[in-house]
N, C-alpha and C. Protein backbone atom coordinates (compact mmCIF):
# COMPACT_ATOMS: atom_id res chain seq x y z
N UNK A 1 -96.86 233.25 115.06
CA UNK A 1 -96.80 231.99 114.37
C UNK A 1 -97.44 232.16 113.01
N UNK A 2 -96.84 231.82 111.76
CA UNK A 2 -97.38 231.62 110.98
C UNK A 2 -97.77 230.44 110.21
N UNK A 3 -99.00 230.47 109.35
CA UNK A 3 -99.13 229.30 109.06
C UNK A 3 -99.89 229.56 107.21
N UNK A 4 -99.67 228.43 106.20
CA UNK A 4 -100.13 229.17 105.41
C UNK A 4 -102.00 227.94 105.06
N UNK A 5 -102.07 227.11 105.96
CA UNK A 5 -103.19 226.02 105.79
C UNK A 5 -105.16 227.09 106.44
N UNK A 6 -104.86 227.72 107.35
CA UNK A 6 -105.64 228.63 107.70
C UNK A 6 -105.76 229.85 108.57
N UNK A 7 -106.28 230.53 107.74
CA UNK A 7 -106.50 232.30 108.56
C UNK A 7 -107.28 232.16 109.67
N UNK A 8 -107.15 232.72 110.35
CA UNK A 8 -108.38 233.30 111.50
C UNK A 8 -108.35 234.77 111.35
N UNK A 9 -109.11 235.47 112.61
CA UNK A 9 -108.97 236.70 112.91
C UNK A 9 -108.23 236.80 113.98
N UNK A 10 -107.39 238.11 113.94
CA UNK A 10 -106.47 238.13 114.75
C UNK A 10 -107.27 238.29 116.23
N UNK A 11 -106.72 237.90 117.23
CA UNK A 11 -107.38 237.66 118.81
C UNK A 11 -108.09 236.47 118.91
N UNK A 12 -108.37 235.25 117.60
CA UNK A 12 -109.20 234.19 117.99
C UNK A 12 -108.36 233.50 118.68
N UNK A 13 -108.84 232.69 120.01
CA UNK A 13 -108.06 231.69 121.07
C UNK A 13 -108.28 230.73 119.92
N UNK A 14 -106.97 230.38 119.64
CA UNK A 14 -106.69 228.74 118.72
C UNK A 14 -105.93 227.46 119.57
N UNK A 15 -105.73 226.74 118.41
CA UNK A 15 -105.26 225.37 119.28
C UNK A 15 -104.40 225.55 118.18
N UNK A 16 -102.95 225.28 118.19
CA UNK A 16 -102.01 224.85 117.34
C UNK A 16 -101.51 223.48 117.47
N UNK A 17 -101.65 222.64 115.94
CA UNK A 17 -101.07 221.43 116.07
C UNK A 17 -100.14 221.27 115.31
N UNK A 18 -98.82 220.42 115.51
CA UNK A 18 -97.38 220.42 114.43
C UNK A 18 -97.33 218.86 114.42
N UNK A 19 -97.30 218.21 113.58
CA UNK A 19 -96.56 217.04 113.44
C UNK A 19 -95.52 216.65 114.60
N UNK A 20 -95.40 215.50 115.38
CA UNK A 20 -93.91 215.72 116.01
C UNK A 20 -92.61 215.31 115.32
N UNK A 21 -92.93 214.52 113.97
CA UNK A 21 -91.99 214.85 112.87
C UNK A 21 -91.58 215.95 111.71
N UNK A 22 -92.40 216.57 111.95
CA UNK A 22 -92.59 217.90 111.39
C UNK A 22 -91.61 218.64 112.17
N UNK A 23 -91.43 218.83 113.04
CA UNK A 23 -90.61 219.71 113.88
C UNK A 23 -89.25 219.32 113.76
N UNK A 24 -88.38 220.54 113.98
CA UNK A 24 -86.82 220.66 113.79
C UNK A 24 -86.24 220.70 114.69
N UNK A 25 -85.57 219.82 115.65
CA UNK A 25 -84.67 220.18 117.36
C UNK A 25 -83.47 221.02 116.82
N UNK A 26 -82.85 221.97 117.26
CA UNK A 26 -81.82 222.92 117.34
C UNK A 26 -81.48 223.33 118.59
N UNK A 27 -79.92 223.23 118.57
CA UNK A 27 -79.23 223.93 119.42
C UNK A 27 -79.97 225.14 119.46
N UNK A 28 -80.20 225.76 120.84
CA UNK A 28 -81.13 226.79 121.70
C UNK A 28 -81.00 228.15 121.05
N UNK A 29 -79.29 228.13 120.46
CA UNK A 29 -78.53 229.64 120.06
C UNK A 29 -79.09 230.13 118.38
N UNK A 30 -80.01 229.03 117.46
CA UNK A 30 -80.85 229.22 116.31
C UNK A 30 -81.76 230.32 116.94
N UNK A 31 -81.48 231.19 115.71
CA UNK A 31 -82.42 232.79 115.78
C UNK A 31 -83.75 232.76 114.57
N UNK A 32 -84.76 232.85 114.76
CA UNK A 32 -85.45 232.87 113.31
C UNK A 32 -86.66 234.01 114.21
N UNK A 33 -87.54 234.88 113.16
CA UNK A 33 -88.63 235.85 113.54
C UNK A 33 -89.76 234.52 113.76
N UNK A 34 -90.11 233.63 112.92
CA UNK A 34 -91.39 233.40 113.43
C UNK A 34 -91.11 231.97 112.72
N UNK A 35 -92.22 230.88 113.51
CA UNK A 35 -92.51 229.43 113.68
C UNK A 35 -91.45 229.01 113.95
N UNK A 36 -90.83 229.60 115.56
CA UNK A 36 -89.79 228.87 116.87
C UNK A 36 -90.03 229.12 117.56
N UNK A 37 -90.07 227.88 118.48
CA UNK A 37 -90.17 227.78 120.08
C UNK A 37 -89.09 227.11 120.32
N UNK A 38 -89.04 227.72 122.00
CA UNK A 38 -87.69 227.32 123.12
C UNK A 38 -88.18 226.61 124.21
N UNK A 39 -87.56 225.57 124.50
CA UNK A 39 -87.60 224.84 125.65
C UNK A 39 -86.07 224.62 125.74
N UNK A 40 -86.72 223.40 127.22
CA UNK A 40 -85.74 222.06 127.99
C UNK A 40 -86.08 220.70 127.23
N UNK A 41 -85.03 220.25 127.18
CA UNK A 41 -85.17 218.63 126.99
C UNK A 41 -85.62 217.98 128.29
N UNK A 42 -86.28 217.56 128.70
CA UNK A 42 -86.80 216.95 129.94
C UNK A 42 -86.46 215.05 129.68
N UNK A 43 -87.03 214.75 128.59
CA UNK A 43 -86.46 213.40 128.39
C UNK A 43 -86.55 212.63 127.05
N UNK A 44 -85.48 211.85 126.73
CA UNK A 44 -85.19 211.25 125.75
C UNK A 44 -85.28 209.66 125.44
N UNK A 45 -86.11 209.68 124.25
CA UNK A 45 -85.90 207.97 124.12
C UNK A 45 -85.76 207.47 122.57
N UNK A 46 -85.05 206.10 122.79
CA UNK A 46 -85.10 205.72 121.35
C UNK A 46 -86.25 204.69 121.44
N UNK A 47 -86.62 204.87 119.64
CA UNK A 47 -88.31 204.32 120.39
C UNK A 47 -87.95 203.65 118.42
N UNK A 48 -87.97 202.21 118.25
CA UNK A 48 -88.43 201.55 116.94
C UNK A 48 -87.61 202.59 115.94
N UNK A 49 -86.13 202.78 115.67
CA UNK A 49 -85.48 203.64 114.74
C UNK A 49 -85.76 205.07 114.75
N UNK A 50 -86.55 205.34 115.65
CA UNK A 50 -86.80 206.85 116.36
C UNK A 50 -86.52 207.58 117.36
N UNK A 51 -86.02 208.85 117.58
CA UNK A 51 -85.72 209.21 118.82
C UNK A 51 -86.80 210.34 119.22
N UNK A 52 -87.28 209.95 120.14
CA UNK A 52 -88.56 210.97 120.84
C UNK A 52 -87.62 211.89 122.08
N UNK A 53 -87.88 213.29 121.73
CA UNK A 53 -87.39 214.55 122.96
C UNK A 53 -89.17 214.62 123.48
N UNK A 54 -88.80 214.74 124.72
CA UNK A 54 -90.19 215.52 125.69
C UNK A 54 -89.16 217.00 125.43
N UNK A 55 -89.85 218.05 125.42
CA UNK A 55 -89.10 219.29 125.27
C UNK A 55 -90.41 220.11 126.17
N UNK A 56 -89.93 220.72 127.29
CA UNK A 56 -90.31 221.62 127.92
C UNK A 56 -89.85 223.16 127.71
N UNK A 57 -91.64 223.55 126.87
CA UNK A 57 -91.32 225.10 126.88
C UNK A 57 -90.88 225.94 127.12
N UNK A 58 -90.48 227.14 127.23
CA UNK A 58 -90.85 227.99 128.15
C UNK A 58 -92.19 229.06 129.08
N UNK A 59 -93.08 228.61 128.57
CA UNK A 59 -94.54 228.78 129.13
C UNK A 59 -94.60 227.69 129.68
N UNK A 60 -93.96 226.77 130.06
CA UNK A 60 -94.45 225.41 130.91
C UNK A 60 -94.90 224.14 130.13
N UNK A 61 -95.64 224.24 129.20
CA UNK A 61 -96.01 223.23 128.40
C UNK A 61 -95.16 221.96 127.56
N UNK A 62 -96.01 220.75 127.59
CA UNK A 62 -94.27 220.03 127.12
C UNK A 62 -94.91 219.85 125.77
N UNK A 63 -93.75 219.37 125.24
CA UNK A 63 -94.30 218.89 123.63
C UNK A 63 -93.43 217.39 122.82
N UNK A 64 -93.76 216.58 121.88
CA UNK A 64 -92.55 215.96 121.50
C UNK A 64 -92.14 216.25 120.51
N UNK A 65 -91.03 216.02 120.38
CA UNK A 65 -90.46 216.27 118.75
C UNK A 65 -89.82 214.64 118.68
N UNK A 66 -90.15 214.17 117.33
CA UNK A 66 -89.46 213.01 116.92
C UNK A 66 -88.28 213.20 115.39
N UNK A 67 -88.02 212.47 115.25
CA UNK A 67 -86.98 212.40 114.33
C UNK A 67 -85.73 210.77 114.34
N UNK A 68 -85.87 210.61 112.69
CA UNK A 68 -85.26 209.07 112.46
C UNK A 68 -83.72 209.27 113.55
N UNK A 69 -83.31 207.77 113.42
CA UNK A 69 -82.38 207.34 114.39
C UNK A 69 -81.27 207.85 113.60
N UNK A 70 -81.14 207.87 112.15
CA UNK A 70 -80.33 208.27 111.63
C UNK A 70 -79.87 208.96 111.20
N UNK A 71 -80.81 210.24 111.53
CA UNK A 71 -80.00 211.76 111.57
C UNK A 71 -80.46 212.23 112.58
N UNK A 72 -80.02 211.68 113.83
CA UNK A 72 -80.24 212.00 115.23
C UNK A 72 -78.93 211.93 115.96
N UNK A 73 -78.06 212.30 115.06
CA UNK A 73 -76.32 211.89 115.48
C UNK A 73 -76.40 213.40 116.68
N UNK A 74 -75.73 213.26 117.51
CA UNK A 74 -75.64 214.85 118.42
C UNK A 74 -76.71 215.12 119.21
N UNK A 75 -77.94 214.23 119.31
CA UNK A 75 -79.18 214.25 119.92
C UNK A 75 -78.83 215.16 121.37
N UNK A 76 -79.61 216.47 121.52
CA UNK A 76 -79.41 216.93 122.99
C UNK A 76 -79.73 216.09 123.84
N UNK A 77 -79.03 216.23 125.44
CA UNK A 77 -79.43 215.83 126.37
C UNK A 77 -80.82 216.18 127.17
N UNK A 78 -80.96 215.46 128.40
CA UNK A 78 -81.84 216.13 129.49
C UNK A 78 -81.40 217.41 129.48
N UNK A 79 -81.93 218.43 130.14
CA UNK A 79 -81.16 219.69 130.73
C UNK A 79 -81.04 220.51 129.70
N UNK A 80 -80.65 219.47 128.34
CA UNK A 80 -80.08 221.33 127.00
C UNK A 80 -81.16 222.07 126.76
N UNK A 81 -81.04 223.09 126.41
CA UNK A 81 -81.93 223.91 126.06
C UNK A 81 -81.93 223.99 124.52
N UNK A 82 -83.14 223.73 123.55
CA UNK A 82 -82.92 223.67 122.38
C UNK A 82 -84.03 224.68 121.75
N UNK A 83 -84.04 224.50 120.16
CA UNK A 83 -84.93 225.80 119.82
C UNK A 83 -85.57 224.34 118.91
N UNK A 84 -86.84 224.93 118.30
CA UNK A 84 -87.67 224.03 117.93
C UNK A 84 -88.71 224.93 116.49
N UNK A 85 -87.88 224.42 115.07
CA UNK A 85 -88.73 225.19 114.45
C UNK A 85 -89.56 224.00 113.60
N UNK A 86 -90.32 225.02 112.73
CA UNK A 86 -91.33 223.89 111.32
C UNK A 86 -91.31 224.92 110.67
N UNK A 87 -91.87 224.55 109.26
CA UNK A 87 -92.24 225.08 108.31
C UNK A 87 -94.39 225.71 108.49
N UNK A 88 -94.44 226.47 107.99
CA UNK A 88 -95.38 227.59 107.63
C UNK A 88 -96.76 226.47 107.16
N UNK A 89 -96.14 225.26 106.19
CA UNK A 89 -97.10 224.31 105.78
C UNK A 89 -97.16 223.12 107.10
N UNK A 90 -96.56 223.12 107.78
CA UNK A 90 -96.90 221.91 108.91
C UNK A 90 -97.53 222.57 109.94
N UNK A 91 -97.95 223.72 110.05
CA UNK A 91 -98.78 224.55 110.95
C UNK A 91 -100.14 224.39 111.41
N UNK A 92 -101.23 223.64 111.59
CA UNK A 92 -102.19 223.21 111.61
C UNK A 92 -102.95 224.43 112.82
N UNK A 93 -103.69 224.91 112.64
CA UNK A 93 -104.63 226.02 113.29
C UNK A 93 -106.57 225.46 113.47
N UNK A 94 -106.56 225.39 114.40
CA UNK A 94 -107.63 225.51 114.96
C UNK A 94 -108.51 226.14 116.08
N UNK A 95 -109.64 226.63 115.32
CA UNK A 95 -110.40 227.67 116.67
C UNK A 95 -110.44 227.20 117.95
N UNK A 96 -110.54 227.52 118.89
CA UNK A 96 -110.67 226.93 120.14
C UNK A 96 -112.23 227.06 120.42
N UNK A 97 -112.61 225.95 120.26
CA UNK A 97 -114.04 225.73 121.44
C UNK A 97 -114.41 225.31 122.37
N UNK A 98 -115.15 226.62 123.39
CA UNK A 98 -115.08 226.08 124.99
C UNK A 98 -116.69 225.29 125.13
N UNK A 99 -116.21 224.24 126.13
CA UNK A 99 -117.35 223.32 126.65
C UNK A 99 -117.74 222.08 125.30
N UNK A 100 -115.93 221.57 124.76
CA UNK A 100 -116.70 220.55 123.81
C UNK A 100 -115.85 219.24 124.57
C-alpha cells in the first residue's frame, strides 16, 4: 500500500484509514500493482442520494465504499466480486497501539 501523507518503518503494525468516498468500486477483473483491494459485495443500500456497498475482503474484513446516486449507474450486486482502489493521497496511516 502506498501512501504519500506518512512514512513509517517498514514492519510497523499500522491501522489504515480511506475515506469511504474516497474509494473506487470496480468490476473485480481491474489490475493495478498497488492501493487495490478485492472483495464480495455482501450488501447494498441507497442511503440520502448515496449508495453504500458493505464489500467483503478477501482476508475476511468488511469495509464500505460510498459513492453519489448519480454515478452509481451499473452498481454491483450482492455476490459480485469487485476490486476497490484510491489514490496514494486518501491513504491515511497510522501506528498501531496496543492496550489504548
Amino acid at each position: 500500500m502506498r501512501t504519500k501523507r506518512r512514512l513509517l518503518a517498514e514492519g510497523t503494525s499500522v491501522d489504515v484509514v480511506i475515506r469511504a468516498e474516497d474509494a473506487d468500486l470496480q468490476a473485480s477483473d481491474v489490475k493495478a500493482s498497488h492501493n487495490r483491494l478485492h472483495g464480495t459485495i455482501k450488501e447494498r443500500m441507497y442511503l440520502l442520494g448515496f449508495v453504500k456497498c458493505l464489500v467483503e475482503l478477501e482476508n475476511g474484513k468488511e469495509i464500505v465504499v460510498e459513492r453519489p446516486l448519480a454515478t452509481a449507474g451499473g452498481d454491483p450486486k450482492p455476490g459480485d466480486a469487485v476490486s476497490i482502489g484510491f489514490s496514494e493521497e486518501d491513504v491515511y496511516v497510522f501506528e498501531r497501539r496496543v492496550g489504548l
